[in-house]
Protein backbone atom coordinates (compact mmCIF):
# COMPACT_ATOMS: atom_id res chain seq x y z
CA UNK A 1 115.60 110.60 99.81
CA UNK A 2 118.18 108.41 101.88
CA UNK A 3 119.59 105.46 100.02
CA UNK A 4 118.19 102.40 101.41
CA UNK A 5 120.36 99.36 102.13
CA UNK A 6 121.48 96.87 99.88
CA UNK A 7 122.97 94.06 99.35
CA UNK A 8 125.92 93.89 97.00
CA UNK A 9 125.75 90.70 95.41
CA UNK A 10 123.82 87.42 96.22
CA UNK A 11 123.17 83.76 95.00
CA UNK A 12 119.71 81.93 95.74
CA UNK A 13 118.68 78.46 94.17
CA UNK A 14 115.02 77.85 94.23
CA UNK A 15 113.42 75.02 96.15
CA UNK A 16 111.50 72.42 94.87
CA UNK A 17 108.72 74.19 93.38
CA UNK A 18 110.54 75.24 89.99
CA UNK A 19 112.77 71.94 89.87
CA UNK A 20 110.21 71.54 86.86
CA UNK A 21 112.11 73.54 84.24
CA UNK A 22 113.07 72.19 81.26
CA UNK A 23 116.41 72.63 79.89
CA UNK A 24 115.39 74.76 77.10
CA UNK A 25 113.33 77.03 79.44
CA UNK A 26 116.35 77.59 81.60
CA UNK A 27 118.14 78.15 78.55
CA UNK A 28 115.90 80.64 76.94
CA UNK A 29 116.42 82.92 80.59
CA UNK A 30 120.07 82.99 79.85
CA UNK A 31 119.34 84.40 76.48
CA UNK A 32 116.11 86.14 76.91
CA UNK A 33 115.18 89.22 75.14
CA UNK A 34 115.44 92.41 76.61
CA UNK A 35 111.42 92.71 77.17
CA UNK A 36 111.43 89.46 79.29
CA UNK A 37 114.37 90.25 81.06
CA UNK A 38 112.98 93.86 82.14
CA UNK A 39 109.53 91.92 83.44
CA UNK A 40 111.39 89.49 85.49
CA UNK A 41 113.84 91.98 86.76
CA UNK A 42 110.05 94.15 87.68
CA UNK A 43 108.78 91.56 89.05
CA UNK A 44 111.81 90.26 90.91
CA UNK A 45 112.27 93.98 92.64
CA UNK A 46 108.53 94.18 93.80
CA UNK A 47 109.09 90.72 95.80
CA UNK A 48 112.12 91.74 97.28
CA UNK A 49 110.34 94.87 98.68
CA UNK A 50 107.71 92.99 100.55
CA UNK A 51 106.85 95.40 103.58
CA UNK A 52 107.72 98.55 101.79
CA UNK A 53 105.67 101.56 103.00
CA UNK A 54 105.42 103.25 99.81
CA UNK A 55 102.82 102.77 96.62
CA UNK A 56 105.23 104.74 93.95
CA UNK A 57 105.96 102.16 91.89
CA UNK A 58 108.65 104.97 89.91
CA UNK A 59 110.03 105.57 93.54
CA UNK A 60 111.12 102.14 94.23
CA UNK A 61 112.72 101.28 91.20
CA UNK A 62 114.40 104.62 91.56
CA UNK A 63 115.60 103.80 94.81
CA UNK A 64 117.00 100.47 93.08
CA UNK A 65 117.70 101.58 90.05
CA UNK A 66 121.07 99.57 90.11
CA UNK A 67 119.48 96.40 90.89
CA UNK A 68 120.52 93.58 88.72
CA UNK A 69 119.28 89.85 88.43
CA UNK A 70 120.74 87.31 86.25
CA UNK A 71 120.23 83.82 85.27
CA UNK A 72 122.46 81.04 85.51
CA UNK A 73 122.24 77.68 84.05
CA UNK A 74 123.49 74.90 85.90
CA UNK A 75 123.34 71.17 85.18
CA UNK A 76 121.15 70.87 88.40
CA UNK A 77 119.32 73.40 87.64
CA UNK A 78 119.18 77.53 87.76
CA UNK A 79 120.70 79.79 89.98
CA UNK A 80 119.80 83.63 90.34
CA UNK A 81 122.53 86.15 90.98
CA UNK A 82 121.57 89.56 92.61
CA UNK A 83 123.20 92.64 92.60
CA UNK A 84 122.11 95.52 94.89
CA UNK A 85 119.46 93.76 96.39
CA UNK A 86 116.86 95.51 98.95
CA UNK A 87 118.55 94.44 102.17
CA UNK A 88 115.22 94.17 103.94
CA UNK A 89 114.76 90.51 101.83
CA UNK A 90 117.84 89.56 103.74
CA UNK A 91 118.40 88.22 107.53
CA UNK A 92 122.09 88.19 108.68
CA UNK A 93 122.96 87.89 104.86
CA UNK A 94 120.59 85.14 103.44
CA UNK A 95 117.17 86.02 101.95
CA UNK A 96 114.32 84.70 103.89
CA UNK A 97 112.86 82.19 102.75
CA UNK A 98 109.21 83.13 101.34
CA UNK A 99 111.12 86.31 99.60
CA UNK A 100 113.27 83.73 97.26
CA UNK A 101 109.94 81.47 96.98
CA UNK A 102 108.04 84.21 95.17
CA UNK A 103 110.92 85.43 93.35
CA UNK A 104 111.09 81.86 91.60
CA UNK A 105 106.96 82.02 90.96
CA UNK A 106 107.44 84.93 89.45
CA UNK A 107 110.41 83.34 87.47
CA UNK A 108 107.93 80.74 86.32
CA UNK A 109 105.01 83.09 85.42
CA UNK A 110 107.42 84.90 83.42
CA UNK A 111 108.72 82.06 81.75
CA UNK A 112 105.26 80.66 80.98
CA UNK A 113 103.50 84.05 79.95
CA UNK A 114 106.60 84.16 77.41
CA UNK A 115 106.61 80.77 75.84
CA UNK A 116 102.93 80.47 75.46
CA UNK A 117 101.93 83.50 74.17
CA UNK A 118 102.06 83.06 71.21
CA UNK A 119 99.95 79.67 71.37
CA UNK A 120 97.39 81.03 73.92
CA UNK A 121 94.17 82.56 71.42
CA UNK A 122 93.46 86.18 73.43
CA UNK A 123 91.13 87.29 70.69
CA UNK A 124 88.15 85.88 71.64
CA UNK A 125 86.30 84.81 74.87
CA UNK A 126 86.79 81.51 75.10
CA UNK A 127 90.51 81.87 74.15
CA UNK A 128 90.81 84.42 76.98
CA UNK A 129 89.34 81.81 79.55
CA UNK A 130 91.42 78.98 78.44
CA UNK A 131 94.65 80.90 78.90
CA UNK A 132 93.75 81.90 82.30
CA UNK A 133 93.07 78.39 83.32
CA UNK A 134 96.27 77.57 81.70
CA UNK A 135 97.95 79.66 83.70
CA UNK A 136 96.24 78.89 86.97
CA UNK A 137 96.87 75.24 86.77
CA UNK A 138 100.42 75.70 85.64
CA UNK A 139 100.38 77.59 89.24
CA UNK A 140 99.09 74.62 90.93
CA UNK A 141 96.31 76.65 92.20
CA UNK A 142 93.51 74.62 91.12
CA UNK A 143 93.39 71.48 93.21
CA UNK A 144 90.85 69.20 92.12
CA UNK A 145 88.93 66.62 94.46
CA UNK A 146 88.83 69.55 97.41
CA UNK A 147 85.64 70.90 98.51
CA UNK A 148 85.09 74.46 97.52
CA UNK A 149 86.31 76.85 100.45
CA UNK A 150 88.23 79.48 98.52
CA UNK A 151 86.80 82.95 99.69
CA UNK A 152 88.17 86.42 97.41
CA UNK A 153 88.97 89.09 99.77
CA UNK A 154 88.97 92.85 97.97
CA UNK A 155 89.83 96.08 99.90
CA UNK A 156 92.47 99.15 99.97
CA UNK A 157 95.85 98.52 100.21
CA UNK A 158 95.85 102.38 102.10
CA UNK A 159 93.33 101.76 104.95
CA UNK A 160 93.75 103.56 108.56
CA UNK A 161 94.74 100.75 111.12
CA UNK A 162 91.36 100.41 112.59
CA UNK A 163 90.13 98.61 109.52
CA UNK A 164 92.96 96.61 108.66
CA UNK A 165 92.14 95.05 112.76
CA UNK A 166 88.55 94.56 110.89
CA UNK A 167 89.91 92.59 107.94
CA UNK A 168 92.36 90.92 110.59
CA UNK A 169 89.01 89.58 112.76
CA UNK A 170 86.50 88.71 109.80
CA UNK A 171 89.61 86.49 108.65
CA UNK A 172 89.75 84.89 111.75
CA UNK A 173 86.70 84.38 111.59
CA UNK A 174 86.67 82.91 108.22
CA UNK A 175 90.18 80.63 109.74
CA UNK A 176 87.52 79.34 112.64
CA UNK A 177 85.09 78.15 109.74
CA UNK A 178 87.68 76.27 107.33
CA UNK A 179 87.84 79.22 105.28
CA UNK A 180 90.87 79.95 102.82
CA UNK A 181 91.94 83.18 101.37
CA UNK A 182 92.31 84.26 98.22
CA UNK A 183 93.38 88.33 97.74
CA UNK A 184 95.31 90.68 95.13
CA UNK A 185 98.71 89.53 98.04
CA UNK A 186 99.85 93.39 98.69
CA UNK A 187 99.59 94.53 102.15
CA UNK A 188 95.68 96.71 103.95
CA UNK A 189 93.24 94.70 103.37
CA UNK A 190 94.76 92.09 101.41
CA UNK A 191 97.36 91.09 104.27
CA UNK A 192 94.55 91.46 107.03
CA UNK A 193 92.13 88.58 106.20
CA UNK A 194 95.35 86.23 105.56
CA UNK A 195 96.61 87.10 108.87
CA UNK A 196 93.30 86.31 110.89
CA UNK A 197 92.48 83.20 109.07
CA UNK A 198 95.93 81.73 109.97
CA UNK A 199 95.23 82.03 113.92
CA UNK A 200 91.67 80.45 112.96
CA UNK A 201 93.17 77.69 110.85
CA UNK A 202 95.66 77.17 113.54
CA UNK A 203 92.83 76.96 116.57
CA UNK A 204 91.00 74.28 114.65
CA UNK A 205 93.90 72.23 113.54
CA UNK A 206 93.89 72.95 110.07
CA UNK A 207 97.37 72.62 108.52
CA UNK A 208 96.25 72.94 104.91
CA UNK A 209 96.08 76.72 104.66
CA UNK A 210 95.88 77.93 101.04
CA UNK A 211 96.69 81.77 101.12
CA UNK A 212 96.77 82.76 97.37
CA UNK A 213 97.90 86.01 95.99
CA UNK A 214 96.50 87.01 92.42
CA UNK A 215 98.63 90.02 91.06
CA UNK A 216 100.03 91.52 87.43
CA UNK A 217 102.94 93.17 86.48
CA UNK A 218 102.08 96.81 86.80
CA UNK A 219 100.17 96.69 90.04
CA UNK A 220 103.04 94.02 91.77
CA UNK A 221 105.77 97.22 92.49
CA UNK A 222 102.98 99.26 94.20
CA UNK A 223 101.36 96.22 95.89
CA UNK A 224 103.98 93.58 96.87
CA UNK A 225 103.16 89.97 98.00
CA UNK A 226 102.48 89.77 101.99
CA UNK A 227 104.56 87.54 103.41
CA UNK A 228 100.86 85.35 104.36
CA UNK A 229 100.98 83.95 100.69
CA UNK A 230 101.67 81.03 100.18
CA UNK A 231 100.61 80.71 96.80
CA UNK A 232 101.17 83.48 94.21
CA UNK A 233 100.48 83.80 90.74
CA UNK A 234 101.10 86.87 87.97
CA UNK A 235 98.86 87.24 85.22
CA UNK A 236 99.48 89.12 82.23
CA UNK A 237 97.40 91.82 83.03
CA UNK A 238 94.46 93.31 85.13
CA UNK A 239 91.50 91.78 83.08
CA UNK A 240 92.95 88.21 83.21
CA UNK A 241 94.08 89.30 87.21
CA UNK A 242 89.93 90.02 87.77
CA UNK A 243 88.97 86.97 85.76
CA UNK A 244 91.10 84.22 87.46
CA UNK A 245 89.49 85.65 90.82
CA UNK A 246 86.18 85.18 89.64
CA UNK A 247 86.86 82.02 88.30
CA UNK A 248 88.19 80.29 91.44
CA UNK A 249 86.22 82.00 94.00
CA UNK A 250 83.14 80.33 95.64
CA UNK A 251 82.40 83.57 97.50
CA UNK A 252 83.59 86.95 97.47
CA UNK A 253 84.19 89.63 100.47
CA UNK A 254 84.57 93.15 99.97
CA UNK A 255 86.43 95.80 102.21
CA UNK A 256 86.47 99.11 102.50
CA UNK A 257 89.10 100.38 99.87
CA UNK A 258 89.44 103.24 97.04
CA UNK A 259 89.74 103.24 93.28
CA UNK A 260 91.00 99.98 92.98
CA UNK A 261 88.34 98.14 94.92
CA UNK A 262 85.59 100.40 92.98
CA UNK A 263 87.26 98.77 90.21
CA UNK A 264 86.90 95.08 91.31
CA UNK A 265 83.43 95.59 92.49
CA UNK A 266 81.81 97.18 88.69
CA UNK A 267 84.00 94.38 87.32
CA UNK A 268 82.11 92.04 89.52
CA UNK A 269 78.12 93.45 88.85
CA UNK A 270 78.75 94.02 85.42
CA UNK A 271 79.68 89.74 84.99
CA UNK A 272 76.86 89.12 87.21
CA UNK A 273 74.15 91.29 85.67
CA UNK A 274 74.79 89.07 82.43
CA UNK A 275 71.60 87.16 81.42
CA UNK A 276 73.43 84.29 81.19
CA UNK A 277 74.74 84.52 84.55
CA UNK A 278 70.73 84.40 86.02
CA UNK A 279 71.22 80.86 87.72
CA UNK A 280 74.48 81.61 88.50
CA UNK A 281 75.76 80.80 92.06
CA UNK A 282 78.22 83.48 93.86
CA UNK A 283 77.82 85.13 96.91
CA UNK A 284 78.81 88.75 97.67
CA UNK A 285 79.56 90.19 100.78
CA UNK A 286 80.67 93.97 101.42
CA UNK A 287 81.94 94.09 104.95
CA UNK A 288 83.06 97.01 107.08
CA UNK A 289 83.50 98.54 110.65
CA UNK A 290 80.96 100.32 112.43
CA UNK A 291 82.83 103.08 112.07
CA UNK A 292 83.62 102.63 108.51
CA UNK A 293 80.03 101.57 107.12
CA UNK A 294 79.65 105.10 105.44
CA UNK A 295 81.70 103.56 102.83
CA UNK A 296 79.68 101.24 101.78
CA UNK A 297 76.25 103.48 101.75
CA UNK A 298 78.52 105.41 99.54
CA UNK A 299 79.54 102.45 96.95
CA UNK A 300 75.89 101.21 97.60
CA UNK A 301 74.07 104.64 97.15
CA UNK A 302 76.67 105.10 93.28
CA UNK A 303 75.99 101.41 92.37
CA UNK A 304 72.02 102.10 92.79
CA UNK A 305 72.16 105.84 91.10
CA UNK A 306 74.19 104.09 87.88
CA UNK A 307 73.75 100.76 87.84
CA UNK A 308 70.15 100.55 88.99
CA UNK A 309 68.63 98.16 92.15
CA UNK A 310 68.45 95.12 89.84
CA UNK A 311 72.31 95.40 90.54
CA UNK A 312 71.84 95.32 94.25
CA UNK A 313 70.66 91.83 94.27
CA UNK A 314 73.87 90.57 93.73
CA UNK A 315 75.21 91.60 97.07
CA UNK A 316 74.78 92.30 100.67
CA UNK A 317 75.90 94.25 103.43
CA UNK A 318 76.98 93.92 106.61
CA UNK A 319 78.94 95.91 109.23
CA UNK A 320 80.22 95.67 112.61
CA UNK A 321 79.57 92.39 112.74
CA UNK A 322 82.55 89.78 112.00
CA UNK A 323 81.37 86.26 113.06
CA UNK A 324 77.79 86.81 110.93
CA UNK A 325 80.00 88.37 107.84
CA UNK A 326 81.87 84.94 108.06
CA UNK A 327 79.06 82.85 108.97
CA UNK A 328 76.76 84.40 106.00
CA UNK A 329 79.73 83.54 103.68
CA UNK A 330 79.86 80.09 105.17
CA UNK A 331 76.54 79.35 104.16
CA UNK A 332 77.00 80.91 100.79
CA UNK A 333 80.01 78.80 100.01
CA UNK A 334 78.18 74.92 101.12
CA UNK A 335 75.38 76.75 98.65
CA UNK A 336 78.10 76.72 95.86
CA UNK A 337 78.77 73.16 96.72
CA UNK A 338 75.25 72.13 95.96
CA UNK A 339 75.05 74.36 93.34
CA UNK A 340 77.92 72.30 91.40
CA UNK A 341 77.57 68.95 92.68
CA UNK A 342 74.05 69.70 91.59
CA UNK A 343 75.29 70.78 87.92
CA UNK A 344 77.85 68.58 88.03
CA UNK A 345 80.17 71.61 87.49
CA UNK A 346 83.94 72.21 88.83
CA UNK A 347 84.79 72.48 92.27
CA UNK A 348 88.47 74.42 91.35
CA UNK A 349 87.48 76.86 88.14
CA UNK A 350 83.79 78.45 87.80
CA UNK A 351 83.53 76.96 83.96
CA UNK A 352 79.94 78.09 84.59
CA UNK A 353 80.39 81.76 84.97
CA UNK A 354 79.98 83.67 81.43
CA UNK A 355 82.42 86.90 81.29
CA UNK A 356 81.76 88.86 77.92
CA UNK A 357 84.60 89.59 75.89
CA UNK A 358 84.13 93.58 76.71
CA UNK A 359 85.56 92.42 80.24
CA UNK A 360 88.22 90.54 79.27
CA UNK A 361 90.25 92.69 76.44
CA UNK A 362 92.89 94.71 77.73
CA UNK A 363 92.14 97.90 78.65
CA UNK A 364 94.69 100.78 77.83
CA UNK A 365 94.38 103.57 80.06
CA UNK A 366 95.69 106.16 77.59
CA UNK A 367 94.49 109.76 77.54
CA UNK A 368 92.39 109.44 74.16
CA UNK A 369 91.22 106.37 75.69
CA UNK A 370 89.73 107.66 79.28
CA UNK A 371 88.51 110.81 77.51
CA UNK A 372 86.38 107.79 75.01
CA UNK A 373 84.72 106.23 77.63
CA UNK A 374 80.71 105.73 77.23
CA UNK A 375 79.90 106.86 80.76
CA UNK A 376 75.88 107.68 79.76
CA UNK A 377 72.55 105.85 80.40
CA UNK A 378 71.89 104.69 77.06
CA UNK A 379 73.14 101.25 77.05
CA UNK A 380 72.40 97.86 79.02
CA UNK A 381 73.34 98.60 82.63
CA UNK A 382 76.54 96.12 82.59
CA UNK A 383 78.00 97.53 79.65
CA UNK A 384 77.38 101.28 81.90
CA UNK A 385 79.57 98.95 84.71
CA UNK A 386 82.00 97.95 81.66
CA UNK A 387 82.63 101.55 81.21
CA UNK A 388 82.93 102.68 84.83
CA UNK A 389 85.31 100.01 85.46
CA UNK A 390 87.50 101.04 83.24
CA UNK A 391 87.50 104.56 84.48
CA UNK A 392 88.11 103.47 87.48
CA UNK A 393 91.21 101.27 85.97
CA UNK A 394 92.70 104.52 84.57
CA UNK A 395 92.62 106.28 87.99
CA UNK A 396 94.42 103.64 89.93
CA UNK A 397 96.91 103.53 87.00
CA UNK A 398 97.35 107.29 87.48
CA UNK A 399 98.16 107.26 91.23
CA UNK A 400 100.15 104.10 91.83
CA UNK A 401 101.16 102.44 88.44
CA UNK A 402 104.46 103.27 86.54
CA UNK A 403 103.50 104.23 83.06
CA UNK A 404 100.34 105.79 84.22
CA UNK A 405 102.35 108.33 86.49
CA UNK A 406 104.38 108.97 83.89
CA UNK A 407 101.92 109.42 80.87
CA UNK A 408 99.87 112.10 83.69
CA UNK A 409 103.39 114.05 84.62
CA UNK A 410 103.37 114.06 80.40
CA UNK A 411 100.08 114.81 79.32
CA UNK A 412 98.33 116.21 82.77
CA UNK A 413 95.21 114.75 84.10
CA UNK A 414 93.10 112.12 82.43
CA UNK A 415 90.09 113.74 80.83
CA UNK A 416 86.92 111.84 82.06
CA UNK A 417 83.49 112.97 79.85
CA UNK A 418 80.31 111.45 80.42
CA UNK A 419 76.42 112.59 81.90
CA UNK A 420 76.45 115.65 84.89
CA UNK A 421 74.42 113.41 86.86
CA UNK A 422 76.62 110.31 86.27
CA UNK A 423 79.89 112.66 86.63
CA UNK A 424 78.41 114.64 89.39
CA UNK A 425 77.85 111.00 91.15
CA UNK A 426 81.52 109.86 90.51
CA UNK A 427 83.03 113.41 91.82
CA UNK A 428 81.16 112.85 95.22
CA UNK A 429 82.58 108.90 95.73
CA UNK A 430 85.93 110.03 94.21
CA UNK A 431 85.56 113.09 96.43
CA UNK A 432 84.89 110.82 99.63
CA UNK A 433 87.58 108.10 98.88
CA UNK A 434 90.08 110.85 99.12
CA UNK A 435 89.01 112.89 102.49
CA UNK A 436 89.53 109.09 103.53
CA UNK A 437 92.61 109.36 102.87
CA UNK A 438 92.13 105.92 100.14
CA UNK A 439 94.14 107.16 96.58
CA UNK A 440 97.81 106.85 97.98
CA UNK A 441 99.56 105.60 101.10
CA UNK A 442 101.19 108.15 102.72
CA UNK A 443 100.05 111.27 100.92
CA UNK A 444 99.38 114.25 103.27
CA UNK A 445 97.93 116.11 100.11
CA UNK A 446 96.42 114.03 96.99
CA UNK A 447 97.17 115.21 93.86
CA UNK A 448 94.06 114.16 91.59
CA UNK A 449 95.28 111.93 87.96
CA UNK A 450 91.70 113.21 86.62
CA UNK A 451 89.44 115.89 85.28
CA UNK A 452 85.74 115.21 85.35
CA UNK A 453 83.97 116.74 82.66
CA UNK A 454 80.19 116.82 82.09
């Protein structure tokens, strides 16, 4: 592989948005541990590789592997020195100007996931919730007094150009109707919403965009902020990543995608098929091509063999159409609105919505723990979605995400046991996302990171 160009060394200063540190907080970068200091210099890499065509998270930081960032504490403020930089983030030698913006979020993620830690209680459900709203507000992303209008886009980051042009036109059609976008900030189906939605916003005179990017640190390499967000946030991890979408959403759109969007959607029925979720109020649109609506009788046809149709009532499809995909999510979202005013419950962070603690504990996608999962019939169909989610978590760590490449290389495929006709089920979606070509970008021949074993 060709050495890609750097740049040698480099100074940035941040703008306004982190002149909120503290002395002590710029102090404790100069001296932070090793641990913090490899997360922000993660993190920091990802950003600066905004654009990149690959999803190897373990070739990029290869490629970069003497890339350097350090602190430096001024009496006006802090300064970041780079070494080796990805010369991509630069233009005629100065980084552009959204590059350095994210690269100071993520210095202030990192800097608040560190100090608070310790105070934040992540052993039980309520705990778990708090921190994430913690976190979101010390983001500024919940605004309060604003009319809810925040619509989740989900979908593959690997998608043939044909349906990123879909995602591009449902967001503009979403822009036309006031509409901002929320998405996981890498590039597919994530960029293509953002992208439509700013020539809508821009047609009806709306200056206020909000384009927010919800990402962790071990998905952030493979998936890189878009250069559409203007409003990023890291969370600790995937299960706090899911949560925080769920929690500011007032509707939620899903592309076409692979492993990771199967992921996002069992997170999603499995919190909605709670009993205590009944009265809740979120709508669910899966949205796709003409061409591409074989994907979702695929998702639909697994969700309805597994999960049962009670789980179907949660969502809807529609394909081919753009304007009535963002005209049916319209309506759902002014339905929110009465919903809460109604309640008298948040606009900014769905207080309402009850996630179980099952779906918000970390989930370690370990050998001995994919070849553990309870993927049989006897149990409570969300706890089934629980289960399915996770396996799906463990595949998408497999194919993009650093350690899980590594522990497959180690250890060979994931082992996945569970019921023939629940495995046989999983084989034919797994089988279909990658003929699709929906696992990797870029990979003539996939390489399964699992075994399925009846």
């Amino acid at each position: 592989m060709a050495q890609p160009a750097k740049i040698s060394r480099a100074f940035i200063r941040p703008s306004s948005n982190l002149g909120l540190l503290s002395r002590r907080e710029a102090a404790s970068l100069v001296s932070a541990d090793e641990d913090l200091h490899k997360l922000f210099r993660r993190c920091a890499l990802a950003v600066l590789n905004s654009g990149n065509d690959t999803d190897d998270a373990r070739e990029i930081f290869e490629a970069y592997a003497d890339f350097e960032i350090q602190v430096i504490l001024e009496s006006r403020g802090v300064q970041l020195e780079l070494f080796n930089a990805p010369a991509v983030a630069f233009v005629d030698g100065v980084m552009i100007d959204g590059i350095r913006d994210h690269i100071f979020t993520a210095l202030r993620d990192v800097i608040f996931m560190s100090q608070r830690r310790d105070r934040f209680d992540l052993e039980s459900s309520e705990g778990i919730t708090d921190a994430v709203f913690r976190m979101l507000r010390n983001a500024n992303m919940l605004r309060t007094g604003e009319p809810p209008n925040i619509v989740v886009c989900w979908g593959g980051h690997s998608i043939p150009r044909s349906e990123y042009e879909f995602t591009k036109e449902v967001g503009y059609h979403l822009g036309l109707r006031h509409l901002d976008i929320a998405t996981g900030c890498g590039p597919g189906a994530m960029k293509g919403p953002m992208k439509g939605a700013a020539v809508g916003h821009s047609k009806q005179s709306y200056y206020g965009s909000r384009f927010l990017g919800l990402t962790e640190p071990s998905i952030i390499a493979s998936e890189p902020p878009n250069p559409i967000v203007n409003e990023l946030i890291i969370l600790p991890d995937i299960e706090k990543r899911l949560e925080a979408f769920l929690r500011v959403a007032h509707a939620i759109l899903v592309f076409p995608g692979g492993a990771g969007t199967a992921e996002e959607i069992l997170y999603l029925l499995g919190v909605m098929m709670q009993p205590e979720n009944a009265d809740t109020r979120l709508p669910i649109v899966m949205s796709a091509s003409a061409e591409s609506a074989a994907y979702f009788d695929e998702i639909d046809r697994f969700i309805r063999s597994t999960l049962g149709e009670e789980a179907t009532r949660h969502y809807e499809i529609i394909c081919g159409d753009p304007a009535a995909t963002a005209q049916r999510l319209r309506q759902g979202v002014t339905q929110v609105r009465r919903h809460r005013n109604r309640e008298n419950e948040s606009y900014c962070f769905n207080w309402e919505l009850h996630i179980p603690d099952e779906f918000q504990q970390t989930f370690e996608p370990s050998h001995e723990n994919m070849a553990s999962l309870a993927l049989h019939r006897d149990q409570p169909a969300h706890q089934l979605a629980s289960e399915l989610r996770k396996a799906f978590s463990g595949i998408v760590a497999g194919n993009i995400k650093e350690f899980g490449l590594a522990a497959v290389e180690a250890h060979g495929p994931y082992q996945i046991n569970g019921d023939p006709e629940i495995m046989a089920m999983l084989d034919t979606l797994l089988a279909s996302f990658v003929a699709q070509g929906r696992m990797k970008l870029g990979s003539a021949t996939y390489q399964p990171c699992y075994e399925l074993c009846a």
